[in-house]
C-alpha atoms as a PDB file:
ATOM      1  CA  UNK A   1     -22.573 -34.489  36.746  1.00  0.00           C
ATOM      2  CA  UNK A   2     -19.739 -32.892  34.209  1.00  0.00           C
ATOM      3  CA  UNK A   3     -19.539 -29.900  32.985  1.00  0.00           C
ATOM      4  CA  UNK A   4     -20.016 -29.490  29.168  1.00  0.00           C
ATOM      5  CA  UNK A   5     -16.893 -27.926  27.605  1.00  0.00           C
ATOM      6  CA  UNK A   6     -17.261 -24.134  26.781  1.00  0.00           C
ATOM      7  CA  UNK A   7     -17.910 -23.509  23.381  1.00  0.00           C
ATOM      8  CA  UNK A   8     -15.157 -21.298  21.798  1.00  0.00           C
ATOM      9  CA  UNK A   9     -16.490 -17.677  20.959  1.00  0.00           C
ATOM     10  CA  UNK A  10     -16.585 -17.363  17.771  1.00  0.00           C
ATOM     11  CA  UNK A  11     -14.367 -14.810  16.005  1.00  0.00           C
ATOM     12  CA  UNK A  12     -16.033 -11.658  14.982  1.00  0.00           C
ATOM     13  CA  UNK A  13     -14.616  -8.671  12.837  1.00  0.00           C
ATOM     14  CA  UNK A  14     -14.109  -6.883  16.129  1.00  0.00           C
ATOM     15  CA  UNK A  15     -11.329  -9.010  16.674  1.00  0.00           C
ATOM     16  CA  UNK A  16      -9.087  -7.647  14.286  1.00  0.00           C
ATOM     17  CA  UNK A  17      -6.097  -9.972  13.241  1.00  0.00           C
ATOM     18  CA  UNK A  18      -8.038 -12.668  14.506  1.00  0.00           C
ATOM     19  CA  UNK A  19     -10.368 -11.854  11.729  1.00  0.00           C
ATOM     20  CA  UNK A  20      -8.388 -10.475   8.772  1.00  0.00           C
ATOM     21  CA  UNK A  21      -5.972 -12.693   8.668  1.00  0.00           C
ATOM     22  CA  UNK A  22      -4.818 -12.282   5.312  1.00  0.00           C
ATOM     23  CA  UNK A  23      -2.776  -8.991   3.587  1.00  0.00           C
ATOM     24  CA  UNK A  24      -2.743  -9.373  -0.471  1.00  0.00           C
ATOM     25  CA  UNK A  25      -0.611  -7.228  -3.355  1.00  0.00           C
ATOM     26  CA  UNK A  26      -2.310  -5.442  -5.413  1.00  0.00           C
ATOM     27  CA  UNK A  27      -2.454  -8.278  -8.293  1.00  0.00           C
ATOM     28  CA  UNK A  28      -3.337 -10.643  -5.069  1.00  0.00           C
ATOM     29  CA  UNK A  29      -6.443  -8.591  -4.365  1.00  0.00           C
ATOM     30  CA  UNK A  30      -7.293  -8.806  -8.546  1.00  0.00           C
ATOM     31  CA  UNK A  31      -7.520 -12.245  -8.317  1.00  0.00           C
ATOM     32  CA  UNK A  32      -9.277 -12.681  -5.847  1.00  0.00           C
ATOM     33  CA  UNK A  33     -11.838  -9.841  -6.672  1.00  0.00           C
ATOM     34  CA  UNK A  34     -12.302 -11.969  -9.566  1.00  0.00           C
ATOM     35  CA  UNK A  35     -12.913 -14.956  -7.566  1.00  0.00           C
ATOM     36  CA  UNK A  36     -15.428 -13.761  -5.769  1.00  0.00           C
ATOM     37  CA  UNK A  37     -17.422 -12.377  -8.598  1.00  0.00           C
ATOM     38  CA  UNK A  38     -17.696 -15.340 -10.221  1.00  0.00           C
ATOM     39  CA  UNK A  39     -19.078 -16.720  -7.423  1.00  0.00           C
ATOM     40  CA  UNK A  40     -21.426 -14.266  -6.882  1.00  0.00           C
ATOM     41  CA  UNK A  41     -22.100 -13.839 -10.401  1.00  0.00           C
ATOM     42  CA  UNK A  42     -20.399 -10.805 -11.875  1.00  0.00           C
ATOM     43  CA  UNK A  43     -17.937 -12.745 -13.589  1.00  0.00           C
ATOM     44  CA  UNK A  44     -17.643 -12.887 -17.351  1.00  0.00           C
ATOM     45  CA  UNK A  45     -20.950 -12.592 -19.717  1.00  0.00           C
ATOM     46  CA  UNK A  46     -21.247 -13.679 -23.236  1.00  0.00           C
ATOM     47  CA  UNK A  47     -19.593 -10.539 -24.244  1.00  0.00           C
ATOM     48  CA  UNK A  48     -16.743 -11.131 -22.524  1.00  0.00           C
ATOM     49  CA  UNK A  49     -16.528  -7.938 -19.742  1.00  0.00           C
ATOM     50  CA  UNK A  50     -17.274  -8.424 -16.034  1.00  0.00           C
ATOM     51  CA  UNK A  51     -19.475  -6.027 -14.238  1.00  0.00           C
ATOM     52  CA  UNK A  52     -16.824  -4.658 -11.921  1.00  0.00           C
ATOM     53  CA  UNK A  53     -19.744  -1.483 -11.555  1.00  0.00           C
ATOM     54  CA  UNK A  54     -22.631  -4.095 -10.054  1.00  0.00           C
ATOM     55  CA  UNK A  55     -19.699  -6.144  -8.029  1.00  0.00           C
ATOM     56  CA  UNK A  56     -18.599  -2.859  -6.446  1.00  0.00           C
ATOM     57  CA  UNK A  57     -21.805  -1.657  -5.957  1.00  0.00           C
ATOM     58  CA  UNK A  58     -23.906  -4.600  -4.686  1.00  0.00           C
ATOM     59  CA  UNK A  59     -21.090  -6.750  -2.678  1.00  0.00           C
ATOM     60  CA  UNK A  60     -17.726  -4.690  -2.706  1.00  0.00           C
ATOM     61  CA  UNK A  61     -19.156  -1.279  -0.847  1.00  0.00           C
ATOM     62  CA  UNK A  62     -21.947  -2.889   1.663  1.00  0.00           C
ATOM     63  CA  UNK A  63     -18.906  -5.008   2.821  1.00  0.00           C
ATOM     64  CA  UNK A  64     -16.488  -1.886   3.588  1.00  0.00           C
ATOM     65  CA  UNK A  65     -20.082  -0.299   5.186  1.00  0.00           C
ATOM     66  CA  UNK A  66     -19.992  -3.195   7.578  1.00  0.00           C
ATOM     67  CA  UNK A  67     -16.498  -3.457   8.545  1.00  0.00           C
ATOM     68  CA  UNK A  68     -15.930   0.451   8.969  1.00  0.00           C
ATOM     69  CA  UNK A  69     -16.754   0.842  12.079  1.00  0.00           C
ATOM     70  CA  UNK A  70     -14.423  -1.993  12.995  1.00  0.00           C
ATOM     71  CA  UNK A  71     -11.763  -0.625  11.031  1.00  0.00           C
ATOM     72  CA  UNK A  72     -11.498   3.016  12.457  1.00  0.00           C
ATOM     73  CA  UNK A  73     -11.726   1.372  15.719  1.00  0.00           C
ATOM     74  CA  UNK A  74      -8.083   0.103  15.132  1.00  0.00           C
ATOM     75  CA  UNK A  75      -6.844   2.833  14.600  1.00  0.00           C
ATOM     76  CA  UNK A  76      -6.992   3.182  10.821  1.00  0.00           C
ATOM     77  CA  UNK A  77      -8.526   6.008   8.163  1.00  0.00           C
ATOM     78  CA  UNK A  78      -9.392   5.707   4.535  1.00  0.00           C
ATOM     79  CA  UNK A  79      -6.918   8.451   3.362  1.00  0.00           C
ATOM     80  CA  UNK A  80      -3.745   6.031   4.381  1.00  0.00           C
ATOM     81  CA  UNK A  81      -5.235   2.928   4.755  1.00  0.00           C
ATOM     82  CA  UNK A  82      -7.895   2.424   1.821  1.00  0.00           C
ATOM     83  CA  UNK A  83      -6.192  -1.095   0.482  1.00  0.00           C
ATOM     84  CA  UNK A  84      -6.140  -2.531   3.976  1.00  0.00           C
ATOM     85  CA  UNK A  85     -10.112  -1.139   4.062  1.00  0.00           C
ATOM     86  CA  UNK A  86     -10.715  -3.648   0.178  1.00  0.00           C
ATOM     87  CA  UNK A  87      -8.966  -6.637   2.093  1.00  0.00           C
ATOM     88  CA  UNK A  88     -11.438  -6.433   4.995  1.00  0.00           C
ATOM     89  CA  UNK A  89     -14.236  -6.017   3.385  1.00  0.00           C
ATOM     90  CA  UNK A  90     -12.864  -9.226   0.681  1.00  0.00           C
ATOM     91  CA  UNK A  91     -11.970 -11.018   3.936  1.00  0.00           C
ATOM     92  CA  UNK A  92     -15.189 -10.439   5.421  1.00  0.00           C
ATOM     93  CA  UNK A  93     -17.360 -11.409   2.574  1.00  0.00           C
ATOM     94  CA  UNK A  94     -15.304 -14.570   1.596  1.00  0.00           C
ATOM     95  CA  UNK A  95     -15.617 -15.478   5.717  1.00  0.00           C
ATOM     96  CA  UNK A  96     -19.717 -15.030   5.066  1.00  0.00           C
ATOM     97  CA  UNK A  97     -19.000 -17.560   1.645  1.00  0.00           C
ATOM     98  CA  UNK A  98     -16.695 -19.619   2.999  1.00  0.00           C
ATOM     99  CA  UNK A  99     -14.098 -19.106   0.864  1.00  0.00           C
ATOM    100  CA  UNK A 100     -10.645 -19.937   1.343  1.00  0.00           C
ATOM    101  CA  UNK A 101      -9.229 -16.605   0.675  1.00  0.00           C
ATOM    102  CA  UNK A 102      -5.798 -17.207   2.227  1.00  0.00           C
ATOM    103  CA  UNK A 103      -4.994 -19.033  -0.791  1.00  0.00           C
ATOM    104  CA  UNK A 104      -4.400 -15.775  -2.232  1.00  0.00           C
ATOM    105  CA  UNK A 105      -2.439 -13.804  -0.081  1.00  0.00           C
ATOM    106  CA  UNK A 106       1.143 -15.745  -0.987  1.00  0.00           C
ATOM    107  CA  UNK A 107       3.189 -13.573   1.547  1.00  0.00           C
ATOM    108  CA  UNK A 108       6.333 -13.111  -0.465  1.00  0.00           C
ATOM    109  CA  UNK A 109       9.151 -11.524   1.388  1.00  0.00           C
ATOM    110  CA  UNK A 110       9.365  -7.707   0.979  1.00  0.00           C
ATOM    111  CA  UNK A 111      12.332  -6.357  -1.023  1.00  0.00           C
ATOM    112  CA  UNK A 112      13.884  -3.220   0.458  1.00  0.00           C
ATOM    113  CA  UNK A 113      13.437  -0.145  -0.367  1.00  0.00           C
ATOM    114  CA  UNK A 114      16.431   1.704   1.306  1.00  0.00           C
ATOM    115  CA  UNK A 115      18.307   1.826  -1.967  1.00  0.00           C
ATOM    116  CA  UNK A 116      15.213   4.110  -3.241  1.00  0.00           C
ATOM    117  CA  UNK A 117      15.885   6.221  -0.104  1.00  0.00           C
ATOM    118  CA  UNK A 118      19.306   6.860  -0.693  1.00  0.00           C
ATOM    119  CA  UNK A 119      18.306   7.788  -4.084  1.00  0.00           C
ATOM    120  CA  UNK A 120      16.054  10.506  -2.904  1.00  0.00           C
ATOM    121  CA  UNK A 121      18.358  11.579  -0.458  1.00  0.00           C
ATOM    122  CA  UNK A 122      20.867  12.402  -3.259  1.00  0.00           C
ATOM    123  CA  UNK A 123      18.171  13.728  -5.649  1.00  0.00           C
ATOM    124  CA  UNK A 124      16.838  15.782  -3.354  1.00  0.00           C
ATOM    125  CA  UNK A 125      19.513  18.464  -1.875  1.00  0.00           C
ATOM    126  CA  UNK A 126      17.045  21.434  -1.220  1.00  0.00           C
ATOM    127  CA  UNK A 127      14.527  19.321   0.433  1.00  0.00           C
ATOM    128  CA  UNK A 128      13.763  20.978   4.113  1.00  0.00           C
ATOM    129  CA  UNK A 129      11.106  20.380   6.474  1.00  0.00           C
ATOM    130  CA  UNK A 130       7.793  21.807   4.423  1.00  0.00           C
ATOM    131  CA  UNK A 131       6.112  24.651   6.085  1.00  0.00           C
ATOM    132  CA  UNK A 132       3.017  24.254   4.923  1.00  0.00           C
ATOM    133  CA  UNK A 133       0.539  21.391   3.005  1.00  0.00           C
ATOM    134  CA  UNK A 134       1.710  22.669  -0.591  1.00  0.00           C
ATOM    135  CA  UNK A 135       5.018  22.546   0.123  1.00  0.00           C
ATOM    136  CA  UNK A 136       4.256  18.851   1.763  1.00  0.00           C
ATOM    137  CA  UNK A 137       2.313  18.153  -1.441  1.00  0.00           C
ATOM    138  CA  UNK A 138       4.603  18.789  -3.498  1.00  0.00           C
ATOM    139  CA  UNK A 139       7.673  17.055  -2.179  1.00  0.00           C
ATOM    140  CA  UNK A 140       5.293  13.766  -1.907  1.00  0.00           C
ATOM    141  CA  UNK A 141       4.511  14.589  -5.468  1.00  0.00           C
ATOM    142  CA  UNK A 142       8.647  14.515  -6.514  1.00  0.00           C
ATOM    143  CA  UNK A 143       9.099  11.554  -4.254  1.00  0.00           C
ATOM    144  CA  UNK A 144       6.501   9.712  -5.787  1.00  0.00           C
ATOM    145  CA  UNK A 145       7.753  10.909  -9.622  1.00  0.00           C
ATOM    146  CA  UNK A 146      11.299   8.958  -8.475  1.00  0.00           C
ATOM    147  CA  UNK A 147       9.722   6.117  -6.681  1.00  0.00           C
ATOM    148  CA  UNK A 148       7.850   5.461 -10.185  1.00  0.00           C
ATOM    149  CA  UNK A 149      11.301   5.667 -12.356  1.00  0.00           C
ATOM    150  CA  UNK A 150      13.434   3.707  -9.054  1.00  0.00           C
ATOM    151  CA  UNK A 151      10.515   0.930  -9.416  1.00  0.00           C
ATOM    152  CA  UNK A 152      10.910  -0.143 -12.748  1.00  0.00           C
ATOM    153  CA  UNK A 153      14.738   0.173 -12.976  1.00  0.00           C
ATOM    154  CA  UNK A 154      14.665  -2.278  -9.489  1.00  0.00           C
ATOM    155  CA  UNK A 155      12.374  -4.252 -11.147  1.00  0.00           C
ATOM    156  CA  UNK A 156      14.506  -4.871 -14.014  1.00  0.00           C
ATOM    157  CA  UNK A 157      17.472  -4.958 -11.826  1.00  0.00           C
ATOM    158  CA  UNK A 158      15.990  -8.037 -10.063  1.00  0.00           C
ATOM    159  CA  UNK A 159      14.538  -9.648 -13.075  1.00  0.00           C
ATOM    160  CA  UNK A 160      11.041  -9.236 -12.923  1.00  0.00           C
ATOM    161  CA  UNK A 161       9.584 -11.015 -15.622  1.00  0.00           C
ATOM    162  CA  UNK A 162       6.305  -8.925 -15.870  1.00  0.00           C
ATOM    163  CA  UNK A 163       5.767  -6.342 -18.702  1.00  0.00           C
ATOM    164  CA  UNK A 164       4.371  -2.968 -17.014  1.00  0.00           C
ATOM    165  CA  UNK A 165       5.858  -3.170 -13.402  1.00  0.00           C
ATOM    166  CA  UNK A 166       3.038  -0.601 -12.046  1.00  0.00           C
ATOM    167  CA  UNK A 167       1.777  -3.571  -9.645  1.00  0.00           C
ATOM    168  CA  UNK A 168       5.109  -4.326  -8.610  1.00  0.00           C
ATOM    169  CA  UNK A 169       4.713  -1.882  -5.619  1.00  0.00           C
ATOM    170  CA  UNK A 170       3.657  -4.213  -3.166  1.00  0.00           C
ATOM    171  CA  UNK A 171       6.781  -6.118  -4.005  1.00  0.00           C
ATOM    172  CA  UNK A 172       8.979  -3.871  -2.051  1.00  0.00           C
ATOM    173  CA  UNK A 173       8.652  -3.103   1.991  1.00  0.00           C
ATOM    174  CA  UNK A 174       6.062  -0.140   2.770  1.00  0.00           C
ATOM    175  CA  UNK A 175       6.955   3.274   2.122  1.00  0.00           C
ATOM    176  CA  UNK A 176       6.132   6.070   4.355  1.00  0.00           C
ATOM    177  CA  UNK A 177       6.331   9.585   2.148  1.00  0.00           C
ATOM    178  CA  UNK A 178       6.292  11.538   5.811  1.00  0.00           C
ATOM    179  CA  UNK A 179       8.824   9.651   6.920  1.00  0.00           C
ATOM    180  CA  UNK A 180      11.342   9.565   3.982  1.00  0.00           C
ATOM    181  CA  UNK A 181      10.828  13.069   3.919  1.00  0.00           C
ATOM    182  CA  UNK A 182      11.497  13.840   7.173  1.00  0.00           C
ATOM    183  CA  UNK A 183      14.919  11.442   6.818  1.00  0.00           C
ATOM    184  CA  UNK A 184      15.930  13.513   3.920  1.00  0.00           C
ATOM    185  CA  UNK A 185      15.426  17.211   5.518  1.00  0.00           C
ATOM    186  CA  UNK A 186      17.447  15.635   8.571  1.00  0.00           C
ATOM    187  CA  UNK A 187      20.101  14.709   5.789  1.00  0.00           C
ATOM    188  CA  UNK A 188      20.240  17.651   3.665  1.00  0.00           C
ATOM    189  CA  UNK A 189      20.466  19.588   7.354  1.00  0.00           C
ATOM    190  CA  UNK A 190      23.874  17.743   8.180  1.00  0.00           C
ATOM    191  CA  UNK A 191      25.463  17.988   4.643  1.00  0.00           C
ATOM    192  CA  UNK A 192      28.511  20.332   4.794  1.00  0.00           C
ATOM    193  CA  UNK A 193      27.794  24.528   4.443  1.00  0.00           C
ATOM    194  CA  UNK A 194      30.425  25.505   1.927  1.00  0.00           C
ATOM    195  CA  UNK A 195      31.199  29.324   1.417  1.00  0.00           C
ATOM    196  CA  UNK A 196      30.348  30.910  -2.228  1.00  0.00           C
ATOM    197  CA  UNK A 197      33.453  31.662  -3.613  1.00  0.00           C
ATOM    198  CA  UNK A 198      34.760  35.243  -3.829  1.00  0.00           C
ATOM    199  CA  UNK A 199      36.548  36.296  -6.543  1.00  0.00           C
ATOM    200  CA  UNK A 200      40.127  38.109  -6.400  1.00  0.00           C
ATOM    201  CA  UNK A 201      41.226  40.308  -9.015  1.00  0.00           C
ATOM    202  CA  UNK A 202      44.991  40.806  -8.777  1.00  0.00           C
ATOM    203  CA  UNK A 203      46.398  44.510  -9.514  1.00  0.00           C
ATOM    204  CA  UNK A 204      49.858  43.087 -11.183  1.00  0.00           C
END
């Protein structure tokens, strides 16, 4: 008598990569936002707006309640990882629609960002470790002020044909604030210590 074949498990949202498969941009994760509420009909009404409140509150949300525990269980939280957190929960309700949602998620190659960080390095001279969360805050707050203005001259730079460049971000390779900062305080430690200058009045 043979043995029946083993029927694959099927993949679950436990499996992680397995399951969300897919990483969009920002205007990736528009689209297909807008995808899926047409097809679940939140998409435009004779006046012309979508109801991105009923989407968010009847689809979007119960989605990200589902895959939460999932998504702390690799590892991630809300406060650094919220996009990753919308692409599950898209991922997971196009996977319950069957939706081809990898469509999307074109994969351009990163740009890098290391001329930014040499930017910062030089803008930044008095930058030292923070001691505290304000002082933390408040250097992410400056970095983030040049990132915004080092954006949209690299955009230009590299001929980006859009108008407003403030969904270019995902563009460019990840940024990690912590880590830049902690690259600039080890820079600013190593630049040269000069000696004020003293004065000399001559008595001739």
């Amino acid at each position: 008598m043979s043995k029946r074949a083993k029927m694959p498990t099927p993949v679950t949202m436990w499996d992680g990569p397995k399951y969300f498969d897919a990483v969009f941009t920002d205007e990736e994760r528009i689209q297909l936002r807008e995808k899926l509420m047409d097809v679940c009909g939140f998409g435009a009404r004779r006046n012309g707006y979508r109801n991105y409140v009923g989407f968010e509150h009847d689809i979007e949300y119960p989605a990200q309640d589902e895959v939460w525990k999932a998504f702390c269980s690799f590892g991630f939280t809300y406060e650094k990882d919220s996009d990753k957190l919308r692409d599950y929960a898209l991922i997971h309700v196009c996977r319950q629609l069957e939706i081809d949602y990898k469509q999307f998620a074109k994969n351009a190659p990163k740009l890098s960002i290391d001329g930014f960080i040499a930017s910062a390095k030089m803008a930044f001279p008095d930058f030292k470790r923070p001691r505290n969360k304000v002082e933390l805050k408040i250097q992410e707050h400056k970095l983030h002020q040049l990132w915004c203005d080092w954006q949209d001259d690299e955009c230009v730079r590299t001929k980006c044909v859009k108008e407003s460049h403030w969904l270019c971000s995902d563009r460019y390779a990840a940024r990690d604030y912590d880590a830049i900062l902690g690259e600039i305080a080890r820079y600013n430690m190593g630049r040269p210590k000069f000696e004020p200058l003293r004065l000399v009045h001559s008595r001739d």
